[in-house]
PDB file of N, CA and C in Angstrom:
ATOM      1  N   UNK A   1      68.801  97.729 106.816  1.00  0.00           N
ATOM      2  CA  UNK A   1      69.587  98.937 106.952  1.00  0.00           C
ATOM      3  C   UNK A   1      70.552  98.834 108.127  1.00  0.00           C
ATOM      4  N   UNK A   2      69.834  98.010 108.660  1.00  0.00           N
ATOM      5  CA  UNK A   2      70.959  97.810 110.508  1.00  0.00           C
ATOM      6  C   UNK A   2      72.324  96.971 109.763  1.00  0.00           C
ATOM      7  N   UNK A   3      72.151  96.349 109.317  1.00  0.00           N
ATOM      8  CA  UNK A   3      72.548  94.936 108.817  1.00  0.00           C
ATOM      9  C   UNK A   3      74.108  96.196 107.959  1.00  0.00           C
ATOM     10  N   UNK A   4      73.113  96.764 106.877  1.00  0.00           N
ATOM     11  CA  UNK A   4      74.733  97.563 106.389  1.00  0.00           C
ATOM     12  C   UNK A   4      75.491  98.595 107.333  1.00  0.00           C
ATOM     13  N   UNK A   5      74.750  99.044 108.474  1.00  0.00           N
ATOM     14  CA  UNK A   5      75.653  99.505 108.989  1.00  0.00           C
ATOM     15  C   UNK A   5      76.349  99.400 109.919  1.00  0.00           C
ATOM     16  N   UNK A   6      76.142  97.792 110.467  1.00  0.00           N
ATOM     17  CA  UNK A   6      76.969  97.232 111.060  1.00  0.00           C
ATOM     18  C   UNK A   6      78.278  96.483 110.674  1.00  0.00           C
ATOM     19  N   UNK A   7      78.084  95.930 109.064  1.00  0.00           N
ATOM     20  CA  UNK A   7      79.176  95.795 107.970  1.00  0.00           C
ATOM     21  C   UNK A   7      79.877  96.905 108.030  1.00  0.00           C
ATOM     22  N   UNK A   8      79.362  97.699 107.425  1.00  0.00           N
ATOM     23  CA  UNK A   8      80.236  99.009 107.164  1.00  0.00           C
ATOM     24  C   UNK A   8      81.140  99.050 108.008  1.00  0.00           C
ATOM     25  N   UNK A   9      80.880  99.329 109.602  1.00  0.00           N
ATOM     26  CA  UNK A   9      81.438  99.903 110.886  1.00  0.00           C
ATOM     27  C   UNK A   9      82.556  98.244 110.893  1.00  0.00           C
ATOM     28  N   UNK A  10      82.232  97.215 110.994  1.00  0.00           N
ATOM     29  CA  UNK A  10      83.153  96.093 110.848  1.00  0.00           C
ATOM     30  C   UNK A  10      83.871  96.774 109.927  1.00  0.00           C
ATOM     31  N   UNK A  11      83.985  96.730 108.650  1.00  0.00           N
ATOM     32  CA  UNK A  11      84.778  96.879 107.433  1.00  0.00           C
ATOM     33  C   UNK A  11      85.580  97.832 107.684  1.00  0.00           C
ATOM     34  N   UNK A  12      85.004  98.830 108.007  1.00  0.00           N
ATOM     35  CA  UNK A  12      86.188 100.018 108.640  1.00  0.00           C
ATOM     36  C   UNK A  12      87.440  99.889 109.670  1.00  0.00           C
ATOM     37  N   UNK A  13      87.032  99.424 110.659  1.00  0.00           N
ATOM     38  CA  UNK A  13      87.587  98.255 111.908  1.00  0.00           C
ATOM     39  C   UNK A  13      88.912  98.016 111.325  1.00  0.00           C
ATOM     40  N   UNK A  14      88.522  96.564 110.605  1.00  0.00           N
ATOM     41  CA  UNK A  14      89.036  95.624 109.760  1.00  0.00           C
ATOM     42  C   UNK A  14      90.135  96.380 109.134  1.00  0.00           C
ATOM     43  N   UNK A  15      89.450  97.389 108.295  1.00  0.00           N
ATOM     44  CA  UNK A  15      90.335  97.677 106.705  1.00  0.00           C
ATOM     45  C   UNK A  15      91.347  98.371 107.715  1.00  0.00           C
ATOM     46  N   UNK A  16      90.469  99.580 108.284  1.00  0.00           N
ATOM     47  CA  UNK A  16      91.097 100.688 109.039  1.00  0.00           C
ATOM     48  C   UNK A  16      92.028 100.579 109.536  1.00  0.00           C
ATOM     49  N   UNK A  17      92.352  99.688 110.902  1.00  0.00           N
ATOM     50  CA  UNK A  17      93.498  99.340 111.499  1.00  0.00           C
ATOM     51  C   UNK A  17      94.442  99.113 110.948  1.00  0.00           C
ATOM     52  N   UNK A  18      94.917  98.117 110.470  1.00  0.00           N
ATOM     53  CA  UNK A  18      95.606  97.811 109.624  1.00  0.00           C
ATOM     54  C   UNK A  18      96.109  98.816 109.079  1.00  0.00           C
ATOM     55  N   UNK A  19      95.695  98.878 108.477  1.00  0.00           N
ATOM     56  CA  UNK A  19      96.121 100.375 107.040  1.00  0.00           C
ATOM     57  C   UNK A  19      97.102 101.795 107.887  1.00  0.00           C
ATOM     58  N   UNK A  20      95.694 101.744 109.073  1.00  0.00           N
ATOM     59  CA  UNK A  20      96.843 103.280 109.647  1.00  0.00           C
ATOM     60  C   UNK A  20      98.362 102.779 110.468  1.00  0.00           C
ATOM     61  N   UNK A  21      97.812 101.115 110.721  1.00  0.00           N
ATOM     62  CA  UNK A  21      99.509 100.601 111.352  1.00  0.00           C
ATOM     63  C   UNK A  21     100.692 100.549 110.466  1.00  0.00           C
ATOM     64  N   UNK A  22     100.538 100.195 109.184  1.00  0.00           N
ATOM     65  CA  UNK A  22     101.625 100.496 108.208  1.00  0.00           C
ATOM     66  C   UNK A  22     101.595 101.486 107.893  1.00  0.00           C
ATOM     67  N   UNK A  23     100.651 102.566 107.387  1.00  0.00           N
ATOM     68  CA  UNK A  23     100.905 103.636 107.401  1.00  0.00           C
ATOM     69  C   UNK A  23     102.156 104.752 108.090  1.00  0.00           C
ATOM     70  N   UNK A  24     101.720 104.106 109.612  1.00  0.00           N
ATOM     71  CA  UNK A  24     102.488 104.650 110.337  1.00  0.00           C
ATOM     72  C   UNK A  24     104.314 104.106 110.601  1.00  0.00           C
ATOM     73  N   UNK A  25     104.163 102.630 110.183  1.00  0.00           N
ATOM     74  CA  UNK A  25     105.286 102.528 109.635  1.00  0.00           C
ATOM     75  C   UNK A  25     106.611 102.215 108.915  1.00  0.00           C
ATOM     76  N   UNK A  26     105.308 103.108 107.817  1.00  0.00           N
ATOM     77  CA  UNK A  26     106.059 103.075 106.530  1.00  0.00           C
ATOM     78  C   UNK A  26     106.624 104.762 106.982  1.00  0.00           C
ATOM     79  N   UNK A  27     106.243 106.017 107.379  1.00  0.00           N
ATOM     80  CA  UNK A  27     106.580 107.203 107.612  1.00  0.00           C
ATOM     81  C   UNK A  27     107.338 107.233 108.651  1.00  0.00           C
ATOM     82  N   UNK A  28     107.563 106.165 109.332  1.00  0.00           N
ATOM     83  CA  UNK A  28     108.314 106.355 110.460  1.00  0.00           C
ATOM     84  C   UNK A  28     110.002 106.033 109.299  1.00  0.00           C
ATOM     85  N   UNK A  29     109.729 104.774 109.180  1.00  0.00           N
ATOM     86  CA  UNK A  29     110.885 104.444 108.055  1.00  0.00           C
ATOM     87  C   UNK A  29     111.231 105.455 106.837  1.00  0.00           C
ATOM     88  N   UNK A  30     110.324 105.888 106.601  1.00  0.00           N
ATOM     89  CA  UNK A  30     110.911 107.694 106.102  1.00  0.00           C
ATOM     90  C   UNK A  30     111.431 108.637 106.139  1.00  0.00           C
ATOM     91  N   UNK A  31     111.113 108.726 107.571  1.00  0.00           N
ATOM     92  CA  UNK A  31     111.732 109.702 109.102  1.00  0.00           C
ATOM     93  C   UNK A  31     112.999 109.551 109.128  1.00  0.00           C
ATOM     94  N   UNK A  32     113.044 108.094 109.503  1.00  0.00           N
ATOM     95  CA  UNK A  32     114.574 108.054 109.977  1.00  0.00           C
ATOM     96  C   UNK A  32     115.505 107.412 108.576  1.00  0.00           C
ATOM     97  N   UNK A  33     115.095 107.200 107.052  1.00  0.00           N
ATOM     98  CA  UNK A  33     115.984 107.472 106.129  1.00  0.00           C
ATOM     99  C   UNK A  33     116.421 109.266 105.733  1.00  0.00           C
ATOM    100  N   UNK A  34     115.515 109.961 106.012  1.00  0.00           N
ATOM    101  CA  UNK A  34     115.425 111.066 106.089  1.00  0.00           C
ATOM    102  C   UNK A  34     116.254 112.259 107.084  1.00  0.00           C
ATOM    103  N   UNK A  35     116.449 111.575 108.176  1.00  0.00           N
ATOM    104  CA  UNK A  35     117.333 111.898 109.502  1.00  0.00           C
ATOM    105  C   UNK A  35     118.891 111.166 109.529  1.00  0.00           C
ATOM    106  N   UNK A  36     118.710 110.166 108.429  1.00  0.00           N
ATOM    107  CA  UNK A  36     120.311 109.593 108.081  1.00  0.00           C
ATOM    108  C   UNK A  36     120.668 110.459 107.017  1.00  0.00           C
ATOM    109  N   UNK A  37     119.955 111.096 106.602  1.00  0.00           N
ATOM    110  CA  UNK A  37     120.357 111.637 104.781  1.00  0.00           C
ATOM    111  C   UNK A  37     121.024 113.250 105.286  1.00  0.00           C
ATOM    112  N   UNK A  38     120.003 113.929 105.990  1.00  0.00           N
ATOM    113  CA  UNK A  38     119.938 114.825 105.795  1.00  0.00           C
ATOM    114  C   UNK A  38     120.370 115.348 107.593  1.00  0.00           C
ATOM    115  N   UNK A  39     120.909 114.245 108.330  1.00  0.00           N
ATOM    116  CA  UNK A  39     121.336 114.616 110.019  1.00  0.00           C
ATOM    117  C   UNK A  39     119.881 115.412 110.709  1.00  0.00           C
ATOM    118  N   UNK A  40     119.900 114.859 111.776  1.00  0.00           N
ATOM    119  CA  UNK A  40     118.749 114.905 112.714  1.00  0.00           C
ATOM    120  C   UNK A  40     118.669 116.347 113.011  1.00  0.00           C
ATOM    121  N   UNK A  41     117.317 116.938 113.232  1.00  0.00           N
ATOM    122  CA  UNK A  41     116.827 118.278 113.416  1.00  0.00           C
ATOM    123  C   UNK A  41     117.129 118.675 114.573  1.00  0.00           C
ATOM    124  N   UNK A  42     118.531 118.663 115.547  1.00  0.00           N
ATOM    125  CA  UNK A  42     118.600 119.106 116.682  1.00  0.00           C
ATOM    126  C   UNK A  42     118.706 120.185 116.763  1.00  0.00           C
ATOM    127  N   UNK A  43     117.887 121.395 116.648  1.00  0.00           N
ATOM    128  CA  UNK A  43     117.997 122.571 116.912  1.00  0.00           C
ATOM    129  C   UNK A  43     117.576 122.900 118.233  1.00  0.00           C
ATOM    130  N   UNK A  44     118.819 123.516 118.446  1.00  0.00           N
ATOM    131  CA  UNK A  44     118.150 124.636 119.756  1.00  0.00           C
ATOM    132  C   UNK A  44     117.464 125.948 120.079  1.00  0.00           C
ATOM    133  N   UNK A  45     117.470 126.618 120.817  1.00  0.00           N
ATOM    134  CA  UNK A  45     116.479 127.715 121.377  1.00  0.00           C
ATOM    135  C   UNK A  45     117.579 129.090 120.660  1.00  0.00           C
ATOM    136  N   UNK A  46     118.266 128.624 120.884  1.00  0.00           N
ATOM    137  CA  UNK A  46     120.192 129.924 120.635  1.00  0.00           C
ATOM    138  C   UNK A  46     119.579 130.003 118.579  1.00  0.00           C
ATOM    139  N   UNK A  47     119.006 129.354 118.367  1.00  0.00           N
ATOM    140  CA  UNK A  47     119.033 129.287 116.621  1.00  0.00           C
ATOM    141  C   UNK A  47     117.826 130.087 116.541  1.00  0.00           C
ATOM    142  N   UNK A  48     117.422 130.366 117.676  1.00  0.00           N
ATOM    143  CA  UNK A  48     115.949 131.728 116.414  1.00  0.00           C
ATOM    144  C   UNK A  48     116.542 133.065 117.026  1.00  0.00           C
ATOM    145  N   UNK A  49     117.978 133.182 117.415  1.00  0.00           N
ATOM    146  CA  UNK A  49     118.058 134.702 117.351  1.00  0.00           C
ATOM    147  C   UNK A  49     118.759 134.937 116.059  1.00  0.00           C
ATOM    148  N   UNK A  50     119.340 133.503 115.098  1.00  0.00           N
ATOM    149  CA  UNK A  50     119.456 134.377 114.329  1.00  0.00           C
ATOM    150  C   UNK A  50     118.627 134.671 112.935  1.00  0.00           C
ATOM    151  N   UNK A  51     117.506 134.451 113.858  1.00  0.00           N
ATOM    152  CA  UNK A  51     116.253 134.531 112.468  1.00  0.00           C
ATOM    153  C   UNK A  51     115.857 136.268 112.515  1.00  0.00           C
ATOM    154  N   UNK A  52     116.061 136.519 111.065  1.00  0.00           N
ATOM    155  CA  UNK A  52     115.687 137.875 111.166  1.00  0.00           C
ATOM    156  C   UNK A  52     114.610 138.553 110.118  1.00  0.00           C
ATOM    157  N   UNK A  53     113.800 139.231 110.815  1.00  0.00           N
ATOM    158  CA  UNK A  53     112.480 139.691 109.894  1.00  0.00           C
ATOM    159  C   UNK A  53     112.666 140.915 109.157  1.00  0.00           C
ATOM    160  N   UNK A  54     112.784 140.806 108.045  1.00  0.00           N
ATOM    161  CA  UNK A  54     112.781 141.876 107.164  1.00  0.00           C
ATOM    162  C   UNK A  54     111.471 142.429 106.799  1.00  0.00           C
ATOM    163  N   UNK A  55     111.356 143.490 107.260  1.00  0.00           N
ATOM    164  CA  UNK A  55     109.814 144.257 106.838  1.00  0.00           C
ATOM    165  C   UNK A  55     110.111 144.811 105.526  1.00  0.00           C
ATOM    166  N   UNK A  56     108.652 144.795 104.972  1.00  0.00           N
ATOM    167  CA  UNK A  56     108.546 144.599 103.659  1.00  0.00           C
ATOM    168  C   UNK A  56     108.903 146.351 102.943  1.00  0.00           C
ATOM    169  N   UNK A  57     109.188 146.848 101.799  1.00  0.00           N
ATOM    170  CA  UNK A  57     109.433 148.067 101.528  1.00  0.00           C
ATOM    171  C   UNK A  57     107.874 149.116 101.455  1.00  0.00           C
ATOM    172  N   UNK A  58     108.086 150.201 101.718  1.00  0.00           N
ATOM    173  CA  UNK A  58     106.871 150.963 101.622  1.00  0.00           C
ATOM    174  C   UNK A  58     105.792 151.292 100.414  1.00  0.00           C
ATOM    175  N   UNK A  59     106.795 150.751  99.268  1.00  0.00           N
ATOM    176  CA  UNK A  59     105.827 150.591  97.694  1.00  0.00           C
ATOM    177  C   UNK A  59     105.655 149.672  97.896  1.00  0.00           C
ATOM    178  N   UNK A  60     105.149 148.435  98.232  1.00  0.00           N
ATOM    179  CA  UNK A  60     104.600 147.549  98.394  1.00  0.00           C
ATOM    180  C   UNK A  60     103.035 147.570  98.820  1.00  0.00           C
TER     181      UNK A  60
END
């Protein structure tokens, strides 16, 4: 029983690393086709005044 769960914990290691390093970038390379397509999210602080909340009607 020691024996599999010291495999296991290797195998995870192993598989694990790996996997979340491309993972990460393959989404990074997403990001920034995504930030060429669609121009980078530079918003500022001046852009939530003109967010405005409409409360909902009273038949509701």
């Amino acid at each position: 029983m020691l024996w599999t769960a010291i495999i296991v914990g290797v195998l995870c290691v192993v598989v694990g690393v790996p996997f979340t390093y491309y993972w990460f970038r393959m989404t990074d390379r997403w990001a920034k086709d995504d930030q060429k397509r669609f121009g980078s999210p530079d918003r500022s602080v001046d852009d939530r005044e003109e967010i405005r909340i409409i409360p909902p009607s009273k038949g509701d």
